[in-house]
C-alpha atoms as a PDB file:
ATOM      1  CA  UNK A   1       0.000   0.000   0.000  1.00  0.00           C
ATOM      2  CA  UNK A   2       1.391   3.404  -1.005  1.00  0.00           C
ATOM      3  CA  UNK A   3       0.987   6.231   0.852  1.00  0.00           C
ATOM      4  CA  UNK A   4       0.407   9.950  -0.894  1.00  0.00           C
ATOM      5  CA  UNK A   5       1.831  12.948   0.772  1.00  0.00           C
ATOM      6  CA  UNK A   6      -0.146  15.946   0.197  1.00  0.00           C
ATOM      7  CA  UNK A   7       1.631  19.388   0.255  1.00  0.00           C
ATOM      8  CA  UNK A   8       0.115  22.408   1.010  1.00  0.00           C
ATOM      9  CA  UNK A   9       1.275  24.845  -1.594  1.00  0.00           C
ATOM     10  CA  UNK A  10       0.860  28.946  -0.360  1.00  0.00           C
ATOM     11  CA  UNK A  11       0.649  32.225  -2.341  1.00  0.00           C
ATOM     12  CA  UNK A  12       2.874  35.115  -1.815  1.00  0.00           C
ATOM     13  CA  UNK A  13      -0.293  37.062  -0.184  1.00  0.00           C
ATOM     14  CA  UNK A  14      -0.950  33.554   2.171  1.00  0.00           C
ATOM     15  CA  UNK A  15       2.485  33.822   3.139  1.00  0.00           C
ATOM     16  CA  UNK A  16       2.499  37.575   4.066  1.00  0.00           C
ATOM     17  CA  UNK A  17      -0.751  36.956   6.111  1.00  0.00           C
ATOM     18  CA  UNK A  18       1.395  33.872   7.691  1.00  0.00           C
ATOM     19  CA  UNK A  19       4.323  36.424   8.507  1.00  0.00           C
ATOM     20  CA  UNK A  20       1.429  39.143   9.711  1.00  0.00           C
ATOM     21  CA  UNK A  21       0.365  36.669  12.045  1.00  0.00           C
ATOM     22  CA  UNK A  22       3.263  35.967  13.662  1.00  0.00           C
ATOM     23  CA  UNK A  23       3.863  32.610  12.225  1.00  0.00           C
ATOM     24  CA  UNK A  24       7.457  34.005  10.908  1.00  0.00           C
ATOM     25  CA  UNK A  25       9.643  36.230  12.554  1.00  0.00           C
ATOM     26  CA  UNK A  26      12.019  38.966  11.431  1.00  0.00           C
ATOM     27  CA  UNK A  27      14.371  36.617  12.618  1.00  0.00           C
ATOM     28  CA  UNK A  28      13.191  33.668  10.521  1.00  0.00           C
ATOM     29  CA  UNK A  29      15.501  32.846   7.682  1.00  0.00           C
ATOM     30  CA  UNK A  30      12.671  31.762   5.235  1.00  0.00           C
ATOM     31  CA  UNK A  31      11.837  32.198   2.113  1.00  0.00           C
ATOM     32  CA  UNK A  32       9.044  31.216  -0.484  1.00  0.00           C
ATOM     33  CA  UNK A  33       9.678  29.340  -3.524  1.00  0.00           C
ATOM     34  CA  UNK A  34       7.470  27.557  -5.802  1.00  0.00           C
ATOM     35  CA  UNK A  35       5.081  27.578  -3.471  1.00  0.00           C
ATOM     36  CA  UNK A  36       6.914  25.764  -0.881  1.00  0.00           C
ATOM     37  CA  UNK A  37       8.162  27.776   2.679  1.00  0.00           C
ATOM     38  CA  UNK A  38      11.793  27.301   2.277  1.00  0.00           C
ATOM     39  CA  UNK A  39      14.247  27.073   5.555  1.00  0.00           C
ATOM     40  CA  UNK A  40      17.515  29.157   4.210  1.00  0.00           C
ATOM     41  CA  UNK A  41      21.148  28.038   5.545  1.00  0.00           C
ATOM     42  CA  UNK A  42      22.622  30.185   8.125  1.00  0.00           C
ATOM     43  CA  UNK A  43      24.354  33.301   6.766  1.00  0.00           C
ATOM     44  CA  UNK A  44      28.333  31.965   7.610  1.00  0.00           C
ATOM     45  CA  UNK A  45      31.334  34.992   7.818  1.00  0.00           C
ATOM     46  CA  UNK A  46      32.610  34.734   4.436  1.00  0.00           C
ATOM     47  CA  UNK A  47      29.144  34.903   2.442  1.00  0.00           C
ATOM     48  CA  UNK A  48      28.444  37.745   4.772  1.00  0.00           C
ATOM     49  CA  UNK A  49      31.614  39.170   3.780  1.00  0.00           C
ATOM     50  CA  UNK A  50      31.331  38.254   0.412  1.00  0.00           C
ATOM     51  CA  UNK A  51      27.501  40.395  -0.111  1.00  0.00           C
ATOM     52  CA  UNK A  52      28.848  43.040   2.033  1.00  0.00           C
ATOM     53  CA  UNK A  53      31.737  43.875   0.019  1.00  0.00           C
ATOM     54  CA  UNK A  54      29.346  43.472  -3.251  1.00  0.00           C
ATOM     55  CA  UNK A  55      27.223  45.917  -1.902  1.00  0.00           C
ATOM     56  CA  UNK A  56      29.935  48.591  -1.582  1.00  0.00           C
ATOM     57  CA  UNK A  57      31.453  47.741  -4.569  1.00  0.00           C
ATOM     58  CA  UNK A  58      27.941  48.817  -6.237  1.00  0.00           C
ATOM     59  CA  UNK A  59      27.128  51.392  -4.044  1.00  0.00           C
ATOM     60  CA  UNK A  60      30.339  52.961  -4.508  1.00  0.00           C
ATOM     61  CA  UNK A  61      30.532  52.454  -8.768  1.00  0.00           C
ATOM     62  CA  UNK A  62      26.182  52.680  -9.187  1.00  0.00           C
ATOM     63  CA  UNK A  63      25.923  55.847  -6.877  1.00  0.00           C
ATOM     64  CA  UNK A  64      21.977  56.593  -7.787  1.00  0.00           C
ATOM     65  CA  UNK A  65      21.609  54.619 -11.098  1.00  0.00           C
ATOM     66  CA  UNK A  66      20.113  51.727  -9.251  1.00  0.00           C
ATOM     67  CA  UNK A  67      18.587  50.782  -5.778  1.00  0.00           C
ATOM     68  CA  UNK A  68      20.999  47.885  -4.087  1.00  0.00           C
ATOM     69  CA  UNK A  69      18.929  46.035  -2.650  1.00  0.00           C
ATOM     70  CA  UNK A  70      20.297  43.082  -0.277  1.00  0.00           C
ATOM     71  CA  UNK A  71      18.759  40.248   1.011  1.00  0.00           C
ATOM     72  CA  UNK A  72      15.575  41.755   0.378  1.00  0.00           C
ATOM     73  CA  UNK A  73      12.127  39.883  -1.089  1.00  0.00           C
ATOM     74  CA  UNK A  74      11.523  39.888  -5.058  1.00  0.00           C
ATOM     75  CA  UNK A  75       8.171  38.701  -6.071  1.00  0.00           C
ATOM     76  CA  UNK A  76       8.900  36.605  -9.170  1.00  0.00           C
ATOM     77  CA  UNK A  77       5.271  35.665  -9.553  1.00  0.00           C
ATOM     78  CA  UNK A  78       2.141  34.436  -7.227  1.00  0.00           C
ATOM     79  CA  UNK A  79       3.801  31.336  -5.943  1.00  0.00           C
ATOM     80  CA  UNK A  80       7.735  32.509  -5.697  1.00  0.00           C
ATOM     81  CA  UNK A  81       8.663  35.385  -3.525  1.00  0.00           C
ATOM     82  CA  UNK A  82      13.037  34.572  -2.479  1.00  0.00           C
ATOM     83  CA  UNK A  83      15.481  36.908  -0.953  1.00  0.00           C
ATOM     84  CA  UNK A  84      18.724  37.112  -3.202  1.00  0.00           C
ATOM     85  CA  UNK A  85      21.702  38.232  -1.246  1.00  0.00           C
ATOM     86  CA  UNK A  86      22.072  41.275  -3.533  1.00  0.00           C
ATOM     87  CA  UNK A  87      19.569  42.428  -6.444  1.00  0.00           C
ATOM     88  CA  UNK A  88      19.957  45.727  -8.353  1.00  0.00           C
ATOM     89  CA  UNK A  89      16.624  47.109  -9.197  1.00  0.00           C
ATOM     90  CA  UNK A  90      15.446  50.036 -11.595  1.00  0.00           C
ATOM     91  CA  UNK A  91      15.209  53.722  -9.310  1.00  0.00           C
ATOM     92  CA  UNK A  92      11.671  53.942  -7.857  1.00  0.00           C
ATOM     93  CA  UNK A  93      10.972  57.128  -6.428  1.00  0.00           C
ATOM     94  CA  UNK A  94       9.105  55.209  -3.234  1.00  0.00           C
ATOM     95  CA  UNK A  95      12.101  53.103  -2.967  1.00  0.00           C
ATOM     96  CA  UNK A  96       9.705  49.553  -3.440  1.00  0.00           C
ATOM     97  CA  UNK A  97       7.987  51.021  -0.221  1.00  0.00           C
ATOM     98  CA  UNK A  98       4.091  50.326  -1.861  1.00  0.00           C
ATOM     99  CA  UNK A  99       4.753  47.056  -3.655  1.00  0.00           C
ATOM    100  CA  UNK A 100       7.645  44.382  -4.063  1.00  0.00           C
ATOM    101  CA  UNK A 101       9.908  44.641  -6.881  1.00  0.00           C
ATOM    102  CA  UNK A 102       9.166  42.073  -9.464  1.00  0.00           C
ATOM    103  CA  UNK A 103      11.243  40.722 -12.759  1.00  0.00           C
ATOM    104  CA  UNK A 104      10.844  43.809 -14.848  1.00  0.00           C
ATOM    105  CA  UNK A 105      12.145  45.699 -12.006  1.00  0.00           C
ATOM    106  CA  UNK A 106      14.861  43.581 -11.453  1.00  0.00           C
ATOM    107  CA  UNK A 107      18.729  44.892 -13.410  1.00  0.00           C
ATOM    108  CA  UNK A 108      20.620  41.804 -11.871  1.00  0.00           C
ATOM    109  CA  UNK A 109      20.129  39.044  -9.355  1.00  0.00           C
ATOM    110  CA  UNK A 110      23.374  37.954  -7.149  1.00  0.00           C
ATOM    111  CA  UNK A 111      23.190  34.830  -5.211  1.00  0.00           C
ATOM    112  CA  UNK A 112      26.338  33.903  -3.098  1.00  0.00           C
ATOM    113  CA  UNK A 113      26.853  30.249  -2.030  1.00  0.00           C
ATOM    114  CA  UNK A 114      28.903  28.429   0.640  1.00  0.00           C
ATOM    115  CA  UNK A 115      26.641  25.101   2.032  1.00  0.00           C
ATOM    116  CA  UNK A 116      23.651  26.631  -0.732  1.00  0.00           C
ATOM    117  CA  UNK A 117      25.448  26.927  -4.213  1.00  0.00           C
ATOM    118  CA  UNK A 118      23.674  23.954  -4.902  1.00  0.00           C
ATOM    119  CA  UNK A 119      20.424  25.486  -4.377  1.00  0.00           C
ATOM    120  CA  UNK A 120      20.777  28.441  -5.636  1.00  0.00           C
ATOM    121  CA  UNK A 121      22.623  26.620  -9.016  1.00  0.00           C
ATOM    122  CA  UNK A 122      19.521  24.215  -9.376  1.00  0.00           C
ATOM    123  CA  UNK A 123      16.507  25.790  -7.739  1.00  0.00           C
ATOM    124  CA  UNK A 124      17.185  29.054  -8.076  1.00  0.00           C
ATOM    125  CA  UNK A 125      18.378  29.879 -10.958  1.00  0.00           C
ATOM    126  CA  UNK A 126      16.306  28.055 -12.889  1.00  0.00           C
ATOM    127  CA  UNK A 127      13.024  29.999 -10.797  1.00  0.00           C
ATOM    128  CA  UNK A 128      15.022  33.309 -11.919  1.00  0.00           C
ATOM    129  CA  UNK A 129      15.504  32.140 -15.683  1.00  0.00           C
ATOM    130  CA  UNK A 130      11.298  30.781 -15.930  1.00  0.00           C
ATOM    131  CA  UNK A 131      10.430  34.658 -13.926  1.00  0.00           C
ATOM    132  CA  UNK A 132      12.652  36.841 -17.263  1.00  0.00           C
ATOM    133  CA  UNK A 133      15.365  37.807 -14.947  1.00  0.00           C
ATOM    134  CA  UNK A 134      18.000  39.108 -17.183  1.00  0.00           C
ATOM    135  CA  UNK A 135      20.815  38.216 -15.571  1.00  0.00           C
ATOM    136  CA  UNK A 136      22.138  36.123 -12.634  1.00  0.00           C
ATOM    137  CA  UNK A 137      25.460  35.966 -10.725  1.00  0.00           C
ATOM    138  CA  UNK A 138      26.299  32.796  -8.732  1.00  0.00           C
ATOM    139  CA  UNK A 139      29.392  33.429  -6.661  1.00  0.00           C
ATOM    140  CA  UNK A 140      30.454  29.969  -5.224  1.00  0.00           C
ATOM    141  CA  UNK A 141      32.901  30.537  -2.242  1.00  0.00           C
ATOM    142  CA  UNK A 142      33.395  26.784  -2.483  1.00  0.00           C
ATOM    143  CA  UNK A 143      35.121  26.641  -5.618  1.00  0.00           C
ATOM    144  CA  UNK A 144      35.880  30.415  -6.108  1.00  0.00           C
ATOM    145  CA  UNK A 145      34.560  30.996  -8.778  1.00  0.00           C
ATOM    146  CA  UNK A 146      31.346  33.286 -10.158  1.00  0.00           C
ATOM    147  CA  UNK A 147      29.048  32.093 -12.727  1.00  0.00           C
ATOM    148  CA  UNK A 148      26.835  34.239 -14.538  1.00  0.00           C
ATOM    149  CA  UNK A 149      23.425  33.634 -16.384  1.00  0.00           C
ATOM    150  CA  UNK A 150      21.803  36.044 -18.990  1.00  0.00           C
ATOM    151  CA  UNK A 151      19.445  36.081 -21.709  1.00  0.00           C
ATOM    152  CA  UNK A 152      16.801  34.071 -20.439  1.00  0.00           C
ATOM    153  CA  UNK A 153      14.812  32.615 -23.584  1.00  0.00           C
ATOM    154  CA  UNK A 154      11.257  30.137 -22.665  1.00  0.00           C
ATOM    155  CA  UNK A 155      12.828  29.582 -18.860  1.00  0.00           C
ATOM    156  CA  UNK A 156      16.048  28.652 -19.525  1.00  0.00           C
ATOM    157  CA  UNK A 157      19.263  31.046 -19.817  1.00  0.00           C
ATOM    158  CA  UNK A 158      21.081  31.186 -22.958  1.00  0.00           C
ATOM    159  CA  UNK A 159      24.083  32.696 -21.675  1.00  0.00           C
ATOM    160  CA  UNK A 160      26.120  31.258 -19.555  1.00  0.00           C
ATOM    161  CA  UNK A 161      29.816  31.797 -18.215  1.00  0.00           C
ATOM    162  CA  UNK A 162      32.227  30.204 -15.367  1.00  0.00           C
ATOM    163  CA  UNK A 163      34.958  33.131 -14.338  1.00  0.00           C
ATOM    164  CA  UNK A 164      37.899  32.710 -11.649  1.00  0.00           C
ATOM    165  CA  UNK A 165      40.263  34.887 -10.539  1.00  0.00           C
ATOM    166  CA  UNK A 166      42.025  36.767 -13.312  1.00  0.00           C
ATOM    167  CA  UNK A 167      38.768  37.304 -15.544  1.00  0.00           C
ATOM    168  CA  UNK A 168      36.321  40.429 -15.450  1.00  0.00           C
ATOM    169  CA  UNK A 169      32.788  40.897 -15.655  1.00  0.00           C
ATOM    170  CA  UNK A 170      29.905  43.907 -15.795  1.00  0.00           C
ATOM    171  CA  UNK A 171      26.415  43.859 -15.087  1.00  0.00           C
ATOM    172  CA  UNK A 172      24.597  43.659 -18.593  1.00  0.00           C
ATOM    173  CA  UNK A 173      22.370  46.704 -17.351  1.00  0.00           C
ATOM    174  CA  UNK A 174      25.730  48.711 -16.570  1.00  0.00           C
ATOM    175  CA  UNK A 175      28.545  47.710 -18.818  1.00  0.00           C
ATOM    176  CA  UNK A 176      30.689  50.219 -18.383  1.00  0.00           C
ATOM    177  CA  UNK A 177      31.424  48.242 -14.620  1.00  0.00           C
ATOM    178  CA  UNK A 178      34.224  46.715 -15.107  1.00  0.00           C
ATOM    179  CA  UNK A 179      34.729  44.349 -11.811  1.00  0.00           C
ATOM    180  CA  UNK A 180      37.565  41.830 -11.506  1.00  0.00           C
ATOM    181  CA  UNK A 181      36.866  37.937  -9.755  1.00  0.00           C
ATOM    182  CA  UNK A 182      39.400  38.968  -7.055  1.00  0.00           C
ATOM    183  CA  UNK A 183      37.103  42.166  -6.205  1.00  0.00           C
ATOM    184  CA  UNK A 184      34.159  40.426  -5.261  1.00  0.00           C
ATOM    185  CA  UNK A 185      35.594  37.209  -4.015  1.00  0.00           C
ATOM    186  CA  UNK A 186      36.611  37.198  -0.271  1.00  0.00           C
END
């Protein structure tokens, strides 16, 4: 006799009421995906390290021609709401304050990775490439390395390149940013 496991699939607005009530906490490291109420890793030194000097590096380079906007909620669609470490978004005057960014808003996605490059590499990505992100960074700590992911065409990105140290890369949405491996690594 088999037995079938139902899941209980939630909407972004299901899990905002779930948050409202004080089912989540600030605190909570969770995000939605597919549907499904994902438990993130812990947030180790170097990936900390790692977004935090990303964040400068942008902030200092982008000045006002895009919001940074780390480890923040993007609503990809009604099922899919995750928290990239960094994501540059288009200027909105309210700053995102009256409704989540979504896709079109979104310049570039960063995900860094230590115990989740594996998630992030095949859930993640994947969710970003079916939503019309344009582009993606993966930074794996692991390996040291930063893969990036552009021109997303029926779900699936077109474009993709692995860079160590010694190569360069720029946003698609800024290429005039010229940033080096060794930058961003840490």
């Amino acid at each position: 006799m088999s037995v079938q496991i139902e899941r209980r699939h939630f909407t972004v607005s299901e899990y905002h009421r779930m948050a409202t009530a004080g089912i989540f906490t600030e605190d909570d490291r969770v995000e939605l995906i597919d549907g499904e109420i994902i438990e993130m890793a812990p947030i180790g030194v170097r990936h900390a390290a790692c977004v935090a000097k990303l964040a400068e590096v942008f902030s200092r380079y982008l000045q006002s021609a895009a919001i940074i906007w780390v480890q923040n909620p993007v609503r990809l669609d009604e099922r899919s709401e995750p928290e990239p470490d960094i994501a540059l978004l288009r200027r909105r005057e309210d700053f995102y304050s009256q409704s989540a960014p979504t896709p079109e808003d979104v310049l570039l996605i960063v995900e860094v990775g230590d115990s989740s490059v594996e998630y992030d590499r095949k859930l993640k990505v994947p969710l970003y490439a079916r939503a019309g992100v344009v582009e993606v960074w993966l930074i794996d700590l692991t390996e040291s390395l930063i893969e990036v992911y552009a021109q997303p065409v029926s779900g699936a990105y077109q474009v993709f390149k692995r860079l160590k140290y010694g190569d360069a890369l720029a946003p698609q949405a800024f290429p005039d940013l010229h940033l080096e491996v060794a930058q961003i690594l840490v």
